[in-house]
PDB file of N, CA and C in Angstrom:
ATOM      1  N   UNK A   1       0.846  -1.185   0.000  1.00  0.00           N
ATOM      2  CA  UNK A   1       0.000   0.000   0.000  1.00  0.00           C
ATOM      3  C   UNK A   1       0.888   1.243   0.000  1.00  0.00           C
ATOM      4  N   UNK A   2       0.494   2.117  -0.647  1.00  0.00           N
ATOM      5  CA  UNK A   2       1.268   3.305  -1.061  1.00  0.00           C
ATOM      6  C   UNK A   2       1.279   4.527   0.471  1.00  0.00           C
ATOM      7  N   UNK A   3       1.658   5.291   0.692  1.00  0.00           N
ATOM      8  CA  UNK A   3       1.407   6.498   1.587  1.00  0.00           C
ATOM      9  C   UNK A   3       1.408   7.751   1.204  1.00  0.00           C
ATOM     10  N   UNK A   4       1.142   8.750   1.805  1.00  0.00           N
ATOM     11  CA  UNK A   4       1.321   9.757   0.799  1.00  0.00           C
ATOM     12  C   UNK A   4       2.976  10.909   0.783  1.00  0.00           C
ATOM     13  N   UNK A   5       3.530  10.200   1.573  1.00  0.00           N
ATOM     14  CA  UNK A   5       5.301  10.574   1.274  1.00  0.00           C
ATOM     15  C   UNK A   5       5.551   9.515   0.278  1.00  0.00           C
ATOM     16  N   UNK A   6       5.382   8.435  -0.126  1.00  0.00           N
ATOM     17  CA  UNK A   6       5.882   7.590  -0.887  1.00  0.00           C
ATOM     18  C   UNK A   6       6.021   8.031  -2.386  1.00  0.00           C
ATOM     19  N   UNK A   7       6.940   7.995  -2.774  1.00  0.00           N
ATOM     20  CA  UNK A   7       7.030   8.727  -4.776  1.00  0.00           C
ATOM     21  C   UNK A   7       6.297   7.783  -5.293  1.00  0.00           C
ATOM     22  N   UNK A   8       6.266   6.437  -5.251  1.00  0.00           N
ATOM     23  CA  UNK A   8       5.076   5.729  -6.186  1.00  0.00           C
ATOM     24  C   UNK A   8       3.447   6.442  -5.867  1.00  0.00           C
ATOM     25  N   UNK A   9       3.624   6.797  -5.236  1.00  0.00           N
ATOM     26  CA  UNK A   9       2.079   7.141  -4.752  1.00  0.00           C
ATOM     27  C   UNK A   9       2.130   9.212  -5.550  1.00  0.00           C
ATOM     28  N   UNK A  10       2.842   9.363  -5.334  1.00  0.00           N
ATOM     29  CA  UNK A  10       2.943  10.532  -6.138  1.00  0.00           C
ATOM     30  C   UNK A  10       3.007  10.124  -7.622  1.00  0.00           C
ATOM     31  N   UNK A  11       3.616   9.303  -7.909  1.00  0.00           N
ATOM     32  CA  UNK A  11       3.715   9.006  -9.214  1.00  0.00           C
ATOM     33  C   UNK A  11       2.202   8.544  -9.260  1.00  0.00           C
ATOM     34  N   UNK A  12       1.794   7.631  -9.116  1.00  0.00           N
ATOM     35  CA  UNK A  12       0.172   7.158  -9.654  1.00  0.00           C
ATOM     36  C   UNK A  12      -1.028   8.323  -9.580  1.00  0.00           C
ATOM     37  N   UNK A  13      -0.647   9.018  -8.341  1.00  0.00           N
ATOM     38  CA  UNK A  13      -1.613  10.547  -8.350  1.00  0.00           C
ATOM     39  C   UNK A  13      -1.328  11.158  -9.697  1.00  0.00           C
ATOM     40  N   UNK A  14      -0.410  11.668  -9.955  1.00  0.00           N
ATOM     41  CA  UNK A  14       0.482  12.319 -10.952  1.00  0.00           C
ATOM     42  C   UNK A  14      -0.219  11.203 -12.365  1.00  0.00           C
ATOM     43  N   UNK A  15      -0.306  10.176 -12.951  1.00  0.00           N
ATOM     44  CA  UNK A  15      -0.839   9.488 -13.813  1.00  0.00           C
ATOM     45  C   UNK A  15      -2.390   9.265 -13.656  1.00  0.00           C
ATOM     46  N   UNK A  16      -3.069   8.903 -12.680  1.00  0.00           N
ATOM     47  CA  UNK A  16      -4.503   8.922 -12.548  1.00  0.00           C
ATOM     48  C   UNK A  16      -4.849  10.755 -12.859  1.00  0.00           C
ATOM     49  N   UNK A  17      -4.346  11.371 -12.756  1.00  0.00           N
ATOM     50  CA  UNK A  17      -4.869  13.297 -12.777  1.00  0.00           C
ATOM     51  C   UNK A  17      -4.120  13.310 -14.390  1.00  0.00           C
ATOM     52  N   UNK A  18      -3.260  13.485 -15.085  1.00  0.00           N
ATOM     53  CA  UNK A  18      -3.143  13.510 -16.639  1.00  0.00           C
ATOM     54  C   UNK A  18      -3.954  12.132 -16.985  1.00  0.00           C
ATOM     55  N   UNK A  19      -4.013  11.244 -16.660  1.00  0.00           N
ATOM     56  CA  UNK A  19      -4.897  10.347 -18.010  1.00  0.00           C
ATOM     57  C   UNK A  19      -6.636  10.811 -17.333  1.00  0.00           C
ATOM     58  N   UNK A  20      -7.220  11.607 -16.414  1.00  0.00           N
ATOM     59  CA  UNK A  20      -8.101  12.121 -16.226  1.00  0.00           C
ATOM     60  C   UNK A  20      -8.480  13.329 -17.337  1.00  0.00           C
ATOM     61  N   UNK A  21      -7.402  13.976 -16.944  1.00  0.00           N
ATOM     62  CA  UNK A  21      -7.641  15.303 -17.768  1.00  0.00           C
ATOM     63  C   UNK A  21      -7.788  15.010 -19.064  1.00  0.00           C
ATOM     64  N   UNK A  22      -6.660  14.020 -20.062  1.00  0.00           N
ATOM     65  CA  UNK A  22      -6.987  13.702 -20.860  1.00  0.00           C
ATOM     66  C   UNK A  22      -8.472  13.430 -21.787  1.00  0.00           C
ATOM     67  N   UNK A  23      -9.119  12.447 -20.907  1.00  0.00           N
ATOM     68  CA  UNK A  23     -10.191  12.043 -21.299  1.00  0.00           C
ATOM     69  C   UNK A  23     -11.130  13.169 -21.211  1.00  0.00           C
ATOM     70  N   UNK A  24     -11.149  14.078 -20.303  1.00  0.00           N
ATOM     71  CA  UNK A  24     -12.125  14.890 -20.066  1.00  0.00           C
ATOM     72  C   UNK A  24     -11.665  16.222 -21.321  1.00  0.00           C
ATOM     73  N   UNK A  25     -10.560  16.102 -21.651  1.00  0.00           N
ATOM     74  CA  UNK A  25     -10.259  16.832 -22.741  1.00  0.00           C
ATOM     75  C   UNK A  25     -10.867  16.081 -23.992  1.00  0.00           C
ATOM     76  N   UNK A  26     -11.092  15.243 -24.213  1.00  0.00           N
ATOM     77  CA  UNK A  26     -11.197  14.953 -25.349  1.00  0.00           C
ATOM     78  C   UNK A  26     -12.887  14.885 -25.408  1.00  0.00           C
ATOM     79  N   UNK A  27     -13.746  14.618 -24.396  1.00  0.00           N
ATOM     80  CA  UNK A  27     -15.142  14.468 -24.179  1.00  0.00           C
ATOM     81  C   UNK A  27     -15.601  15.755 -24.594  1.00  0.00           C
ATOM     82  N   UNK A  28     -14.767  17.020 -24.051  1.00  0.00           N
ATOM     83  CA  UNK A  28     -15.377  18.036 -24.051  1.00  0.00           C
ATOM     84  C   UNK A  28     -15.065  19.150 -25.179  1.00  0.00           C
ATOM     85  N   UNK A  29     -14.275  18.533 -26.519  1.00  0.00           N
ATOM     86  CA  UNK A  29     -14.390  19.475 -27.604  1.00  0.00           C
ATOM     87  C   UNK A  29     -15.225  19.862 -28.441  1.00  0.00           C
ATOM     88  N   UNK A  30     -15.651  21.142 -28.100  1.00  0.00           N
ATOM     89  CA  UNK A  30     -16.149  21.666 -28.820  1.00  0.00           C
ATOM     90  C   UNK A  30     -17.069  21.220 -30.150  1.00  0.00           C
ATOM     91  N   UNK A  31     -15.762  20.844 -31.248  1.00  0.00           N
ATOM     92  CA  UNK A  31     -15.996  20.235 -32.460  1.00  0.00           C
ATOM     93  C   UNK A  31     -16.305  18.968 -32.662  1.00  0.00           C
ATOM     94  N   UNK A  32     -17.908  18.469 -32.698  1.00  0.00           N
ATOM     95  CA  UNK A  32     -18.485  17.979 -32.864  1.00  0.00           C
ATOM     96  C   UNK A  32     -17.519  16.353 -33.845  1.00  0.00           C
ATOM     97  N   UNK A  33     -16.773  16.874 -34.530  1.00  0.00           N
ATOM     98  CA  UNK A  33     -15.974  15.989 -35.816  1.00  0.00           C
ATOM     99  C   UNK A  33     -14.866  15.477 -35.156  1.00  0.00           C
ATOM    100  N   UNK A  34     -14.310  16.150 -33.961  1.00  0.00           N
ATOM    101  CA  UNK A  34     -13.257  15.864 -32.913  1.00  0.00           C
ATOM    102  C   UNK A  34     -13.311  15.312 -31.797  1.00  0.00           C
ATOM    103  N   UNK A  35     -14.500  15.157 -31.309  1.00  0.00           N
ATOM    104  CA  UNK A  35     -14.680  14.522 -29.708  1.00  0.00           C
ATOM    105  C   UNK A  35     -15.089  13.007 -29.974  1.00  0.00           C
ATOM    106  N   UNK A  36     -14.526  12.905 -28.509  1.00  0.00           N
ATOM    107  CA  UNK A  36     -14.752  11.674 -28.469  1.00  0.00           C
ATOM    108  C   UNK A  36     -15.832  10.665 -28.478  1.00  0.00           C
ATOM    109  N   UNK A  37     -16.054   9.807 -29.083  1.00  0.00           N
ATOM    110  CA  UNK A  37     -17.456   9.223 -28.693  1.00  0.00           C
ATOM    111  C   UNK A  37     -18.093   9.683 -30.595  1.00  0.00           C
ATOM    112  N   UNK A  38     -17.825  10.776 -30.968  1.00  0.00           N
ATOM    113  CA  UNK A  38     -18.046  11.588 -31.949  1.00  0.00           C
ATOM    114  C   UNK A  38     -17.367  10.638 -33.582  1.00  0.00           C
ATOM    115  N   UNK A  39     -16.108  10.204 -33.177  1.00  0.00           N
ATOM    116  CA  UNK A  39     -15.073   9.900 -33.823  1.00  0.00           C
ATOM    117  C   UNK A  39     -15.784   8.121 -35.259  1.00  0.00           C
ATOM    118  N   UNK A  40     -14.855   8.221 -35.849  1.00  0.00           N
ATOM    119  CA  UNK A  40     -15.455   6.659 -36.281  1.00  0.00           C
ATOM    120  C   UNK A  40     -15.213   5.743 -35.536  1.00  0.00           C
ATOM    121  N   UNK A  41     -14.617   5.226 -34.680  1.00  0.00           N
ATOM    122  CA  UNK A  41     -14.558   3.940 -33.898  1.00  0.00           C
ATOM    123  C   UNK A  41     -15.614   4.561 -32.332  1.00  0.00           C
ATOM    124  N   UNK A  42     -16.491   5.520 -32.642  1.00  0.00           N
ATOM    125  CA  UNK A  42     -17.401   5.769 -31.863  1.00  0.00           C
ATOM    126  C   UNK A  42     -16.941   5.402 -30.103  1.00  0.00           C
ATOM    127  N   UNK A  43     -18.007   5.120 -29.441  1.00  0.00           N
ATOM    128  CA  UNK A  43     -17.475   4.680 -28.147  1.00  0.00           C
ATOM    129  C   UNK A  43     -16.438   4.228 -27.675  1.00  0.00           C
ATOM    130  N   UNK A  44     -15.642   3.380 -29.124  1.00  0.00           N
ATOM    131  CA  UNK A  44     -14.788   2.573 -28.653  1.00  0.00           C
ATOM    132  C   UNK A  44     -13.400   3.135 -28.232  1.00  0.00           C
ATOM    133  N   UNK A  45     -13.657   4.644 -28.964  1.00  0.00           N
ATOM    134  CA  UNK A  45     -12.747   5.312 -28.135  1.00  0.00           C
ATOM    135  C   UNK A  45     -12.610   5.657 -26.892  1.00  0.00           C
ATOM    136  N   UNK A  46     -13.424   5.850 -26.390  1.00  0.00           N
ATOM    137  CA  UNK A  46     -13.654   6.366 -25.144  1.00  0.00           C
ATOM    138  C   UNK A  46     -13.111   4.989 -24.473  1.00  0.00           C
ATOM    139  N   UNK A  47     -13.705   4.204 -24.833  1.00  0.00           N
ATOM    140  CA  UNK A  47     -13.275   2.491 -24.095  1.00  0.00           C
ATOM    141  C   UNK A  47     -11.421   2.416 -24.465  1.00  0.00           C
ATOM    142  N   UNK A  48     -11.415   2.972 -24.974  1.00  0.00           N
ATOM    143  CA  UNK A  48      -9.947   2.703 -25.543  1.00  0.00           C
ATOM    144  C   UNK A  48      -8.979   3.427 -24.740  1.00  0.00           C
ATOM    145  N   UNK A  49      -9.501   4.566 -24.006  1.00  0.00           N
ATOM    146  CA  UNK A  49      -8.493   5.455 -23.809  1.00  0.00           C
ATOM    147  C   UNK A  49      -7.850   5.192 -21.991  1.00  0.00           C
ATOM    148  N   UNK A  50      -6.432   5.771 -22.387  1.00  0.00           N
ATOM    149  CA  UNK A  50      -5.631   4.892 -21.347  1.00  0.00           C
ATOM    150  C   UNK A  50      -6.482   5.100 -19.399  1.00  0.00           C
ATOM    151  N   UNK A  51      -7.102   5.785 -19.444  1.00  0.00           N
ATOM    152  CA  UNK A  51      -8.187   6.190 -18.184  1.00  0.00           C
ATOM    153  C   UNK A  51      -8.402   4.562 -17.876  1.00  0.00           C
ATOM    154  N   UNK A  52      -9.532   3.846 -19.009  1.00  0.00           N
ATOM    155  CA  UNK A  52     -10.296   2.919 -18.937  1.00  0.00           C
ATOM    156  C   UNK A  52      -8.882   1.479 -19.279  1.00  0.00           C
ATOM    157  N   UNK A  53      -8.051   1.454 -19.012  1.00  0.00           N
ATOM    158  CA  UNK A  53      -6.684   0.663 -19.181  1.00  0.00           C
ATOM    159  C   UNK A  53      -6.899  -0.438 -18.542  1.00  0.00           C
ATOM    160  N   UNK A  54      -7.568  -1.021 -17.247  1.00  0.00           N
ATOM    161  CA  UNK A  54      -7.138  -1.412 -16.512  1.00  0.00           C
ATOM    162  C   UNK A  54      -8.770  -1.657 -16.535  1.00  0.00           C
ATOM    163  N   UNK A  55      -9.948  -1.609 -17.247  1.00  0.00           N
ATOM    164  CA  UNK A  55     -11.159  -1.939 -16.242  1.00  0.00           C
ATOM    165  C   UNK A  55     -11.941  -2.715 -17.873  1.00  0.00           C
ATOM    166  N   UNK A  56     -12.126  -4.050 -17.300  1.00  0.00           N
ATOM    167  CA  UNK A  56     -12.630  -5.460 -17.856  1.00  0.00           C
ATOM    168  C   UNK A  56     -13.865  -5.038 -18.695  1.00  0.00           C
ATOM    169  N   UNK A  57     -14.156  -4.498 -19.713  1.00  0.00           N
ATOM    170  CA  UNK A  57     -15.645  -3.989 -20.281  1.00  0.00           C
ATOM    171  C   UNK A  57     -16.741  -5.418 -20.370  1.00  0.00           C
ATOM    172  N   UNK A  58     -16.008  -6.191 -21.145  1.00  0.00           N
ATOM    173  CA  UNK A  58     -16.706  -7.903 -21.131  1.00  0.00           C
ATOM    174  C   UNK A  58     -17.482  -7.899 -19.182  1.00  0.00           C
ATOM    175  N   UNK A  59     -16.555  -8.014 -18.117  1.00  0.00           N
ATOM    176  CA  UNK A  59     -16.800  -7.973 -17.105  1.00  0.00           C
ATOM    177  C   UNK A  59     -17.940  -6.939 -16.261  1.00  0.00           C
ATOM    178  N   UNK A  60     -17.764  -6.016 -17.054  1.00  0.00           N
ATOM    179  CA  UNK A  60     -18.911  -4.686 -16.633  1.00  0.00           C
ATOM    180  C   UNK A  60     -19.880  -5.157 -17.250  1.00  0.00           C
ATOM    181  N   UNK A  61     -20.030  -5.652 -18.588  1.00  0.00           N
ATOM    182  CA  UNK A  61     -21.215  -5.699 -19.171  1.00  0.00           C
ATOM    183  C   UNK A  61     -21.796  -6.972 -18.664  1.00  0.00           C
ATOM    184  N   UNK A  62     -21.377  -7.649 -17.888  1.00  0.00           N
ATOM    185  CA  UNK A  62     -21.868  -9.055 -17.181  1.00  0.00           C
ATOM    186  C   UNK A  62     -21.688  -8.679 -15.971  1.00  0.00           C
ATOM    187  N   UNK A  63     -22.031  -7.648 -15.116  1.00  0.00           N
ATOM    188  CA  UNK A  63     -22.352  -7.020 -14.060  1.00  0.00           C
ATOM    189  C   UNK A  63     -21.487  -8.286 -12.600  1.00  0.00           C
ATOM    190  N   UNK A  64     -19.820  -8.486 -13.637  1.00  0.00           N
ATOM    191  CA  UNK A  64     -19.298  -8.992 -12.761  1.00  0.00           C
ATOM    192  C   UNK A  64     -17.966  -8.377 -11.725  1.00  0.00           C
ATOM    193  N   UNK A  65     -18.128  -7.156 -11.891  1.00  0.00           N
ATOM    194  CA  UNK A  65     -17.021  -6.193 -11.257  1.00  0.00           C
ATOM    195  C   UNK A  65     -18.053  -6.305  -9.907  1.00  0.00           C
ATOM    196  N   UNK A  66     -16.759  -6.065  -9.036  1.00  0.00           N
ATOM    197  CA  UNK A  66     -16.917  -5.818  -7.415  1.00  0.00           C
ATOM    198  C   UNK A  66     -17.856  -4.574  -7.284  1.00  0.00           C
ATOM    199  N   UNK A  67     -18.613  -4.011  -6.545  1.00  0.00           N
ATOM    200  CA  UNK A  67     -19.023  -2.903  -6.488  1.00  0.00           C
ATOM    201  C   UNK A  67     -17.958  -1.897  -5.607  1.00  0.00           C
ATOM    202  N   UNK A  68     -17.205  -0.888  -6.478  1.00  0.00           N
ATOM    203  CA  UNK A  68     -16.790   0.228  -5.015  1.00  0.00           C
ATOM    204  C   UNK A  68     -17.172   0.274  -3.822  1.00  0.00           C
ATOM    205  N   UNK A  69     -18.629   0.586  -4.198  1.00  0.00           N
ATOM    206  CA  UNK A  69     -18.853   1.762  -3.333  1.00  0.00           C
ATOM    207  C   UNK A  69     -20.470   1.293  -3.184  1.00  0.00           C
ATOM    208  N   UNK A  70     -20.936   1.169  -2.206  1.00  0.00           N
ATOM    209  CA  UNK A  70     -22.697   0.441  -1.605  1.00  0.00           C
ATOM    210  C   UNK A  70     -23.114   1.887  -0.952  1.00  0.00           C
ATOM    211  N   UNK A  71     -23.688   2.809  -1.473  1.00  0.00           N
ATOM    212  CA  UNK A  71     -24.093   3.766  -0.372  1.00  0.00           C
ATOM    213  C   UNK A  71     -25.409   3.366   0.606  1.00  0.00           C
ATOM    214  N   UNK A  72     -25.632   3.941   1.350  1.00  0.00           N
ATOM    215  CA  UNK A  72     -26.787   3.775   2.147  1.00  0.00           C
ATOM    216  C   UNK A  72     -27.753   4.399   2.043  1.00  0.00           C
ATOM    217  N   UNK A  73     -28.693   3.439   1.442  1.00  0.00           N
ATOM    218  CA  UNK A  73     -29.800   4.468   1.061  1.00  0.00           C
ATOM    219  C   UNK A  73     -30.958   3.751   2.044  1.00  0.00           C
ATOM    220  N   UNK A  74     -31.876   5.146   2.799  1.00  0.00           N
ATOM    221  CA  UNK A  74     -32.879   4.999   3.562  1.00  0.00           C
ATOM    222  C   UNK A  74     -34.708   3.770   3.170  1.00  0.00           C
ATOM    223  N   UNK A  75     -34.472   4.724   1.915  1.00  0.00           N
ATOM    224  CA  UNK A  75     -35.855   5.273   1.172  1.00  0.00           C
ATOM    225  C   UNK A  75     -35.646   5.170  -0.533  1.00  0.00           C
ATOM    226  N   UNK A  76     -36.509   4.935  -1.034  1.00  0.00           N
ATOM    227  CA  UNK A  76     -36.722   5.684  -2.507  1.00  0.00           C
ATOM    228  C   UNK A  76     -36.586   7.140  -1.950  1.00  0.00           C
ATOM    229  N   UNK A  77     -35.932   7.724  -3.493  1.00  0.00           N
ATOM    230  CA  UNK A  77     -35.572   8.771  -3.345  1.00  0.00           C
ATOM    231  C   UNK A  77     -34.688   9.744  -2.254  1.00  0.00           C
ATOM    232  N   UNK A  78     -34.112   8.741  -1.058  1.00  0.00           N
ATOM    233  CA  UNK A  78     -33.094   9.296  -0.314  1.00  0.00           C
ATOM    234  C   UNK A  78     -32.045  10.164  -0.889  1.00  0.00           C
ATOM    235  N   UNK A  79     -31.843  11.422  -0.384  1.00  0.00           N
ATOM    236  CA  UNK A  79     -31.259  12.280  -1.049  1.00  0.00           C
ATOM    237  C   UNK A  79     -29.741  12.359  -0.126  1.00  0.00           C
ATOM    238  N   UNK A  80     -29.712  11.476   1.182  1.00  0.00           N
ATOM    239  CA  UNK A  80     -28.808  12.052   2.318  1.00  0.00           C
ATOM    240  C   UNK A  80     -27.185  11.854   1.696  1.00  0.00           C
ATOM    241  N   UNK A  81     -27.180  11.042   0.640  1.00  0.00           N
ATOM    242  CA  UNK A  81     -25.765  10.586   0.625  1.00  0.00           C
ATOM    243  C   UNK A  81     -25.205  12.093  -0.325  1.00  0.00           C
ATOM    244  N   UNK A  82     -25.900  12.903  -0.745  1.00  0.00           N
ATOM    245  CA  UNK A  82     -25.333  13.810  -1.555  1.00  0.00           C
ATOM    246  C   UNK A  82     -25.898  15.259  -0.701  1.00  0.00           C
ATOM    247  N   UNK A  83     -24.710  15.968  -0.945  1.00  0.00           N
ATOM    248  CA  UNK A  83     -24.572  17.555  -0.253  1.00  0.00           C
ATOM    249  C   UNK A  83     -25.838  18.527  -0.869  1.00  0.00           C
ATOM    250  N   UNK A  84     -26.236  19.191   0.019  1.00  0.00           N
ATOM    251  CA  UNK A  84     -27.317  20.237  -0.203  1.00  0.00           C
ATOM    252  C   UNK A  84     -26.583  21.616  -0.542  1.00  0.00           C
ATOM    253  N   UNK A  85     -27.048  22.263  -1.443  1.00  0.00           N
ATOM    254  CA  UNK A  85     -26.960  23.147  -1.973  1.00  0.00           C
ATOM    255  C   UNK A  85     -27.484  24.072  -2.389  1.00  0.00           C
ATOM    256  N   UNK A  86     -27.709  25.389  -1.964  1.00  0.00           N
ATOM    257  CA  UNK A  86     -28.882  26.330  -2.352  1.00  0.00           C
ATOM    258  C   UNK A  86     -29.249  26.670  -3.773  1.00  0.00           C
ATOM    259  N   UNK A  87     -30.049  26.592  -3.648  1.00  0.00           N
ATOM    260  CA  UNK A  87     -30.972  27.367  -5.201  1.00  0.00           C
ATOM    261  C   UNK A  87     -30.058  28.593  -5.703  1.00  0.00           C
ATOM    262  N   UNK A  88     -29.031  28.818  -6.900  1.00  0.00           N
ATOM    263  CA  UNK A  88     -28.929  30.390  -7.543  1.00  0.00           C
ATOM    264  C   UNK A  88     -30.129  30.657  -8.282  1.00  0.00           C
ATOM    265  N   UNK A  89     -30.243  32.012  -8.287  1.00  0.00           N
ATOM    266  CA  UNK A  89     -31.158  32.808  -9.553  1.00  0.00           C
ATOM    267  C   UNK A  89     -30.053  33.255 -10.546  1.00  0.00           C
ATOM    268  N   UNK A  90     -29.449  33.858 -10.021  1.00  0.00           N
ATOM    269  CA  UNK A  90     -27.928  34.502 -10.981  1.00  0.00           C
ATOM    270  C   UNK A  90     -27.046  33.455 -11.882  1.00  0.00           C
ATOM    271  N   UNK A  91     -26.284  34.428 -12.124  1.00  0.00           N
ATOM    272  CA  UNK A  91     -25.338  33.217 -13.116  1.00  0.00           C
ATOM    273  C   UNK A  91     -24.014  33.143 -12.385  1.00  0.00           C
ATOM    274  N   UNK A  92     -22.983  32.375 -12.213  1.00  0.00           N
ATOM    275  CA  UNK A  92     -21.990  32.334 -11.211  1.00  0.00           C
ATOM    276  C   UNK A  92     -20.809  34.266 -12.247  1.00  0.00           C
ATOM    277  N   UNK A  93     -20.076  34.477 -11.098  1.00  0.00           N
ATOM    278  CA  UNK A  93     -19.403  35.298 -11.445  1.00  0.00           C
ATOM    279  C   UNK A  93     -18.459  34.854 -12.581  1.00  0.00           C
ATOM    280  N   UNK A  94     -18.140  35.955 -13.182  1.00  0.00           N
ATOM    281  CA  UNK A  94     -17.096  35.948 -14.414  1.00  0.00           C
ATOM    282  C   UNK A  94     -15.332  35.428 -13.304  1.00  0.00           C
ATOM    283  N   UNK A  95     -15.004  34.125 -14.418  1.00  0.00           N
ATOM    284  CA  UNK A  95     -13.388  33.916 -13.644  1.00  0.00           C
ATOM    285  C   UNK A  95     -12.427  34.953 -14.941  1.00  0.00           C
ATOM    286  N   UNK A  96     -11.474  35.708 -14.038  1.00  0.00           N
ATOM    287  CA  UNK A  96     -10.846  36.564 -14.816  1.00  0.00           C
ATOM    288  C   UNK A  96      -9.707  35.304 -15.581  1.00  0.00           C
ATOM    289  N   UNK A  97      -9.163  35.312 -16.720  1.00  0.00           N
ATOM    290  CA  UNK A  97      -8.098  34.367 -17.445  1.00  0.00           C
ATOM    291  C   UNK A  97      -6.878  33.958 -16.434  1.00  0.00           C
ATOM    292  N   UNK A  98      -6.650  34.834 -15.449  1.00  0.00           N
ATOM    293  CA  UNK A  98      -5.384  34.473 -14.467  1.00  0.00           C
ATOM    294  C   UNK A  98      -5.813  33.670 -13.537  1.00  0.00           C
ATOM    295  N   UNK A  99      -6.857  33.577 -13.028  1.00  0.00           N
ATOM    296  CA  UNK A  99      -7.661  32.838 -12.044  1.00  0.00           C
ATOM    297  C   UNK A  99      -8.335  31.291 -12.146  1.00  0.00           C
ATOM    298  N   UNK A 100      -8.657  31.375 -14.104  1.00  0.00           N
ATOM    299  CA  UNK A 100      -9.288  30.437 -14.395  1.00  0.00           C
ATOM    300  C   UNK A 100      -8.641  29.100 -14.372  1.00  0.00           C
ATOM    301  N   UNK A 101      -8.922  27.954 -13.417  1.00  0.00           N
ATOM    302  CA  UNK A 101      -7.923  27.127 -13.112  1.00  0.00           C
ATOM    303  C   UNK A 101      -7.888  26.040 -14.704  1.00  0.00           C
ATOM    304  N   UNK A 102      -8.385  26.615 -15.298  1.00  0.00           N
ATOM    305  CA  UNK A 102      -8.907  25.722 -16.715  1.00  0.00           C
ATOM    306  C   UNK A 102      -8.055  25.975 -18.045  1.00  0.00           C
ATOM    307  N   UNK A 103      -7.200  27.004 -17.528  1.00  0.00           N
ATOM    308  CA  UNK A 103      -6.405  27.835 -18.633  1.00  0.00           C
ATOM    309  C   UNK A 103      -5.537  27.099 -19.178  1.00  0.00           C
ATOM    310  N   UNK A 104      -5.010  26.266 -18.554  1.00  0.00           N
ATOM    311  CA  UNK A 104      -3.946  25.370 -19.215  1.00  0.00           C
ATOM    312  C   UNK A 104      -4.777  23.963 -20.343  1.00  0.00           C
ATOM    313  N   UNK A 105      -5.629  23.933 -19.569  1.00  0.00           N
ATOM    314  CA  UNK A 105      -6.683  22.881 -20.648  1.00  0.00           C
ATOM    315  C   UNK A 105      -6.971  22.501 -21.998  1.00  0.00           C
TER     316      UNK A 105
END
């Protein structure tokens, strides 16, 4: 098990956050002719890309992966496992280009 002084563990943070960004770069272009999912090998890109490296699709689609994560749910419609958040009317403020943590993207 890794710690968080350990350099492998920096290293895998450091690879799980670029092959993140990656994918989320490529989901979110713009150009319709360029994104992913968009492309000719369709989905299979998205399945392809180094994010999804490591996770069995045959196995997902036969609902034989472990589950993460079991939340606890009360009720139909239990809302407790997710954070409350007020209603805006407005639109969020303008991020100035120096601020915008997205700039490098």
């Amino acid at each position: 098990m890794f710690g968080f002084h350990d350099a492998n563990f920096a290293l895998v943070l450091f690879e799980i956050a670029r092959d993140a960004k990656s994918l989320v770069k490529h989901l979110l272009v713009a150009d319709v002719t360029k994104r992913y999912g968009c492309l000719r090998n369709g989905a299979n890109d998205i399945k392809n890309h180094r994010w999804f490296k490591n996770l069995d699709w045959f196995k997902l689609s036969q609902k034989k992966l472990p589950t993460p994560f079991i939340p606890q749910v009360g009720r139909p419609g239990d809302t407790s496992n997710f954070t409350e958040y007020p209603d805006s009317d407005g639109l969020p403020a303008e991020v100035s280009k120096r601020e915008d943590p997205f700039i490098d993207w």
